[in-house]
PDB file of N, CA and C in Angstrom:
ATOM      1  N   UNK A   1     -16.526  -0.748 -12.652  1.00  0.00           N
ATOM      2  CA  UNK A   1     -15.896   0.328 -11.909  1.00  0.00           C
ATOM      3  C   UNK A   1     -15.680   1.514 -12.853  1.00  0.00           C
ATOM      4  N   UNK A   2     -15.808   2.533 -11.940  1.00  0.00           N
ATOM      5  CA  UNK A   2     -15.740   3.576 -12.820  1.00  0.00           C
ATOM      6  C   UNK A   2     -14.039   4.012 -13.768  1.00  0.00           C
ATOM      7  N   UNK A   3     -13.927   4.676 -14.879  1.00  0.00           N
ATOM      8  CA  UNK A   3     -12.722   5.092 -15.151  1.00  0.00           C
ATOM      9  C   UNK A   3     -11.913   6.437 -14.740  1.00  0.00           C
ATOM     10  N   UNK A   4     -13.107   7.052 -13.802  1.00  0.00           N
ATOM     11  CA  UNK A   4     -12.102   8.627 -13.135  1.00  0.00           C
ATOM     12  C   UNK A   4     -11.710   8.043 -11.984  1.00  0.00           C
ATOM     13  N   UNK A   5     -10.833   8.661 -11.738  1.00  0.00           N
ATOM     14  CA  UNK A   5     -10.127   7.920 -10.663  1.00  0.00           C
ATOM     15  C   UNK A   5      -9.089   9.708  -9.810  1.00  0.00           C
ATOM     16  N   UNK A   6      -9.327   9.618  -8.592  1.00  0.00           N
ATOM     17  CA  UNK A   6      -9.110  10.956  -8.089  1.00  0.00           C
ATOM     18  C   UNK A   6      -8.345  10.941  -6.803  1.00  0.00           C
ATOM     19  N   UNK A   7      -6.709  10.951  -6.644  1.00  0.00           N
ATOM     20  CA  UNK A   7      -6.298  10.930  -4.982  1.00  0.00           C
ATOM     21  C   UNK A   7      -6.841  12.201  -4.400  1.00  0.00           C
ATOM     22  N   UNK A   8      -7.632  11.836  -3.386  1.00  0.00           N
ATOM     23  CA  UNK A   8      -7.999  13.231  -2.874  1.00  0.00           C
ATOM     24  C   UNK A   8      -6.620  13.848  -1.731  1.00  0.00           C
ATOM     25  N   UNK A   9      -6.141  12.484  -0.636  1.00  0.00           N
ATOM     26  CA  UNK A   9      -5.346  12.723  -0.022  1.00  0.00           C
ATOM     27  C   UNK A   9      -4.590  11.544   0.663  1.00  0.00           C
ATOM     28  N   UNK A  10      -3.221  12.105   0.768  1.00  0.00           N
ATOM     29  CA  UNK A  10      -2.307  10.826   1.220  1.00  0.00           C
ATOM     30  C   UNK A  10      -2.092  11.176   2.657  1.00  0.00           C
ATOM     31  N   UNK A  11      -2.125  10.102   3.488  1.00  0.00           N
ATOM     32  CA  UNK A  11      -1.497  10.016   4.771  1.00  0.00           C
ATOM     33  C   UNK A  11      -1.648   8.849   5.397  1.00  0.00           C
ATOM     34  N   UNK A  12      -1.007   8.793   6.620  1.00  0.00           N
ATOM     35  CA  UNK A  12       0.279   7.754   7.429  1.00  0.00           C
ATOM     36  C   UNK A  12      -1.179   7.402   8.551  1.00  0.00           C
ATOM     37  N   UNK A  13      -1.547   6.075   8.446  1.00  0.00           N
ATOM     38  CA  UNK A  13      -2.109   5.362   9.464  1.00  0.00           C
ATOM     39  C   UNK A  13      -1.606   4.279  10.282  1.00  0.00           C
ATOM     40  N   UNK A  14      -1.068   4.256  11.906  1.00  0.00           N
ATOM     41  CA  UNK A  14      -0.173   3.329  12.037  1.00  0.00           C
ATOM     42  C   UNK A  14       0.700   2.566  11.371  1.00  0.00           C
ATOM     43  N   UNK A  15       1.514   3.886  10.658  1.00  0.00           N
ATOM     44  CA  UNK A  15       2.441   3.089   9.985  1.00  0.00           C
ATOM     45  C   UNK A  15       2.467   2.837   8.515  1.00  0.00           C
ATOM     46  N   UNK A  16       1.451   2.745   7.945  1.00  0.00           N
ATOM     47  CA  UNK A  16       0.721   2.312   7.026  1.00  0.00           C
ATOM     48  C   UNK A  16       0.889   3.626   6.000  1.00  0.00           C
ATOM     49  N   UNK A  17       1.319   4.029   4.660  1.00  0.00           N
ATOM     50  CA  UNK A  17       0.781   5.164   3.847  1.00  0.00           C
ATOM     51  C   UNK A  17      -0.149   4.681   3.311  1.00  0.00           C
ATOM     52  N   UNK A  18      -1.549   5.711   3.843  1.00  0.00           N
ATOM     53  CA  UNK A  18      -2.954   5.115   3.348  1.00  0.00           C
ATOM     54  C   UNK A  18      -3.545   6.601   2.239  1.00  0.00           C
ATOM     55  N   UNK A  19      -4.879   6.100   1.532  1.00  0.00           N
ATOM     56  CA  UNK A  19      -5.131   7.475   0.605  1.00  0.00           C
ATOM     57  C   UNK A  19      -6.701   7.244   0.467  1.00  0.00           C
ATOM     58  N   UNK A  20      -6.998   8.247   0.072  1.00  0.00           N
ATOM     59  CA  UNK A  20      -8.450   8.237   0.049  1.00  0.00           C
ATOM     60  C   UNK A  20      -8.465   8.645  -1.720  1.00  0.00           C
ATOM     61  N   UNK A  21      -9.343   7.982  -1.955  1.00  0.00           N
ATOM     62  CA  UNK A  21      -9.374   7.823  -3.421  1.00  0.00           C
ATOM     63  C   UNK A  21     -11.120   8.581  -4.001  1.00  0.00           C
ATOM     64  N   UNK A  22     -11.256   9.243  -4.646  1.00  0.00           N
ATOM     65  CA  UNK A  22     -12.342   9.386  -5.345  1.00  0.00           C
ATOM     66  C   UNK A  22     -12.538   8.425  -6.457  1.00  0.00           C
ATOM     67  N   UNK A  23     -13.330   7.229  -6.650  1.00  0.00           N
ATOM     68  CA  UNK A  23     -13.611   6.747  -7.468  1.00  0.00           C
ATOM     69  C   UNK A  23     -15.302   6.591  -7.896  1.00  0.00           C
ATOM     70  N   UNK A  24     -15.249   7.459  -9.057  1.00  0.00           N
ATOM     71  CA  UNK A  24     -16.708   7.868  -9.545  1.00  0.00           C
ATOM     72  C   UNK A  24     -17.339   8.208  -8.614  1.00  0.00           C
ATOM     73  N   UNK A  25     -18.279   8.010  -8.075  1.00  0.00           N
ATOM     74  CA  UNK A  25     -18.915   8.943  -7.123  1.00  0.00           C
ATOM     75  C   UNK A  25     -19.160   8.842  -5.706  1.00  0.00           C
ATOM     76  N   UNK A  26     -18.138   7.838  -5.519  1.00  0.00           N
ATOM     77  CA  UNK A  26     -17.581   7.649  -4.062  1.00  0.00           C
ATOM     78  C   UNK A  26     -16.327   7.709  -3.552  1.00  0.00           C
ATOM     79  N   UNK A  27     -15.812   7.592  -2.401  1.00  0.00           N
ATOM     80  CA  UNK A  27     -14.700   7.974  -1.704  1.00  0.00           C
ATOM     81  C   UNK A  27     -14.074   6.480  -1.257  1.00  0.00           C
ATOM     82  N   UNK A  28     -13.078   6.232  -1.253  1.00  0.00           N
ATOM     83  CA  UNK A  28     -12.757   5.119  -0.705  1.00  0.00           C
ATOM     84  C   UNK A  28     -10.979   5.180   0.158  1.00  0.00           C
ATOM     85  N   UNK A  29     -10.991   4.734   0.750  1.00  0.00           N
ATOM     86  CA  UNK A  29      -9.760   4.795   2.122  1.00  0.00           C
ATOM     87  C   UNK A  29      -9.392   3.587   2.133  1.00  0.00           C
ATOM     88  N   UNK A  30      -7.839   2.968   1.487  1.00  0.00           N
ATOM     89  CA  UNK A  30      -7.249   2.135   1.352  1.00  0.00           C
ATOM     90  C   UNK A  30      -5.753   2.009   1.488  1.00  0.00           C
ATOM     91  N   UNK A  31      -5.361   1.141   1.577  1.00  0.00           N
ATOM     92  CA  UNK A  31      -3.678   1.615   1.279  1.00  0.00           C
ATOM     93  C   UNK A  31      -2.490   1.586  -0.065  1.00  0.00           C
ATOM     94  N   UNK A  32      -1.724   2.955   0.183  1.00  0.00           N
ATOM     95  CA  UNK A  32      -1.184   3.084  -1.102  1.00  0.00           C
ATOM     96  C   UNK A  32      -0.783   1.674  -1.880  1.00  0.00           C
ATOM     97  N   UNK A  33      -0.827   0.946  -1.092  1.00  0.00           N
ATOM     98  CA  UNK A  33      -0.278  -0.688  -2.199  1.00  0.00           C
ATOM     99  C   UNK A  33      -1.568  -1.189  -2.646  1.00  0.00           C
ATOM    100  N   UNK A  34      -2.869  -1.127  -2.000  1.00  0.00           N
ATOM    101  CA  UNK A  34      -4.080  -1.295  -2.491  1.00  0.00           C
ATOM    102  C   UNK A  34      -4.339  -0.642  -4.045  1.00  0.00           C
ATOM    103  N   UNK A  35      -3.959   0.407  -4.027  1.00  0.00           N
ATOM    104  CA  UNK A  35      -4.591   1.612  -4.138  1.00  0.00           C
ATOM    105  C   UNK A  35      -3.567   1.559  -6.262  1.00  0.00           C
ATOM    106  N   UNK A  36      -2.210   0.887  -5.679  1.00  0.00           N
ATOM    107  CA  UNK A  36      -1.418   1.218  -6.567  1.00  0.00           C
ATOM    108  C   UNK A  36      -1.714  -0.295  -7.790  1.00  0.00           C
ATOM    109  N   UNK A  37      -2.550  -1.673  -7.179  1.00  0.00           N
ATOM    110  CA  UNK A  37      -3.088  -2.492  -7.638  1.00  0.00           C
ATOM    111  C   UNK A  37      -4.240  -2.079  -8.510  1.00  0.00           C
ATOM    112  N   UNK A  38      -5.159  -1.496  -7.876  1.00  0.00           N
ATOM    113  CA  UNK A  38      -6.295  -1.309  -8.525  1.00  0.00           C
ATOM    114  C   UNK A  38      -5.787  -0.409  -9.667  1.00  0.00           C
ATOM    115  N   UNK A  39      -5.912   0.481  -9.716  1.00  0.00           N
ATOM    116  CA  UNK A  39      -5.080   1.460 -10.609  1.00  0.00           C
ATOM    117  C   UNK A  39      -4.437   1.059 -11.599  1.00  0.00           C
ATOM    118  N   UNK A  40      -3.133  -0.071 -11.528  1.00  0.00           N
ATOM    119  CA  UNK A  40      -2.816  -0.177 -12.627  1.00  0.00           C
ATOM    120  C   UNK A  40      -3.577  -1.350 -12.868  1.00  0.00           C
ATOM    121  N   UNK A  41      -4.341  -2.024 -12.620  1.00  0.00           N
ATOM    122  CA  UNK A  41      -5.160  -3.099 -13.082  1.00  0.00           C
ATOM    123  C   UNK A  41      -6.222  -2.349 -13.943  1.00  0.00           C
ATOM    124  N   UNK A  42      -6.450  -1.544 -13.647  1.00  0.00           N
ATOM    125  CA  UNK A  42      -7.338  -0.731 -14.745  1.00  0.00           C
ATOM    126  C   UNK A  42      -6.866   0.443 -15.849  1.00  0.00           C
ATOM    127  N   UNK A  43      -5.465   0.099 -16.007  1.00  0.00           N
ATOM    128  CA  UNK A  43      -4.614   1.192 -16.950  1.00  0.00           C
ATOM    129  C   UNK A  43      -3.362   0.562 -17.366  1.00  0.00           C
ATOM    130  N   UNK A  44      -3.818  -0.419 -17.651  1.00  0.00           N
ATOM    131  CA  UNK A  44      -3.199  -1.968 -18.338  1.00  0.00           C
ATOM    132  C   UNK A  44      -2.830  -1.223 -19.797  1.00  0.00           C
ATOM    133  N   UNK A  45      -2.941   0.023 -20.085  1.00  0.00           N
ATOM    134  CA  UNK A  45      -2.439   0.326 -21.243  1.00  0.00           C
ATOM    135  C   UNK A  45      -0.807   0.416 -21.082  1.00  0.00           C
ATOM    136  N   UNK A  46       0.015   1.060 -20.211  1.00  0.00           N
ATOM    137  CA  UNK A  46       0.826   1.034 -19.841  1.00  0.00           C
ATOM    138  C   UNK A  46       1.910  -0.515 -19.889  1.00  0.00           C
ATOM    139  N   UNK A  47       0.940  -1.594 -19.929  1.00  0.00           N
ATOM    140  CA  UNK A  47       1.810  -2.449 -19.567  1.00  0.00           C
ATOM    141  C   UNK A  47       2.500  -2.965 -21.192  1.00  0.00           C
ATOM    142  N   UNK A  48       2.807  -4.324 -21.031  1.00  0.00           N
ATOM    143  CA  UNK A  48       3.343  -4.836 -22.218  1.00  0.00           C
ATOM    144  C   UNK A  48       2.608  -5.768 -22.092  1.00  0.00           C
ATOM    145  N   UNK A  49       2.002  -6.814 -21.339  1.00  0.00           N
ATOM    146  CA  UNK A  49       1.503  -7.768 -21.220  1.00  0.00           C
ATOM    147  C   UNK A  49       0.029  -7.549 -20.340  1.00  0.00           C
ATOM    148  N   UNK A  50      -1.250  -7.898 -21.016  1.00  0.00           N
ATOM    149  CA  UNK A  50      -2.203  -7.247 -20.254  1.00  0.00           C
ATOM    150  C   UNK A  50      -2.751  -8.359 -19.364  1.00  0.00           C
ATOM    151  N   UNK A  51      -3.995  -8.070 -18.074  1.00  0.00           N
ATOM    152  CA  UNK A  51      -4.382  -9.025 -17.555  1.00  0.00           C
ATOM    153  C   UNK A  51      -6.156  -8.877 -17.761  1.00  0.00           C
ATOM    154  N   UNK A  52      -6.429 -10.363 -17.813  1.00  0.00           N
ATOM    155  CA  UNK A  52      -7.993 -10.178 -17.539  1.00  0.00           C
ATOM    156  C   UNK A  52      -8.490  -9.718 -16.550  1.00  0.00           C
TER     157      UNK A  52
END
């Protein structure tokens, strides 16, 4: 997966806060808890304890 990573835009799908993400050279539409997994799974610098 790529390492740029781009919110293009946030908004409310039944309920749901969903976002569309630029990642490398595609677009992807998920939800902010999706969205907030992937992300820090790939910026594991932040943490104290890392994961494979």
């Amino acid at each position: 997966m790529s390492d740029e990573f781009k919110v293009i835009k946030e908004f409310e799908c039944h309920g749901k806060q969903m976002v569309t993400v630029r990642i490398g050279n595609a677009a992807h539409v998920m939800t902010l808890e999706e969205w907030h997994k992937i992300y820090d799974r790939n910026h594991q610098e932040k943490w104290k304890a890392k994961v494979d």
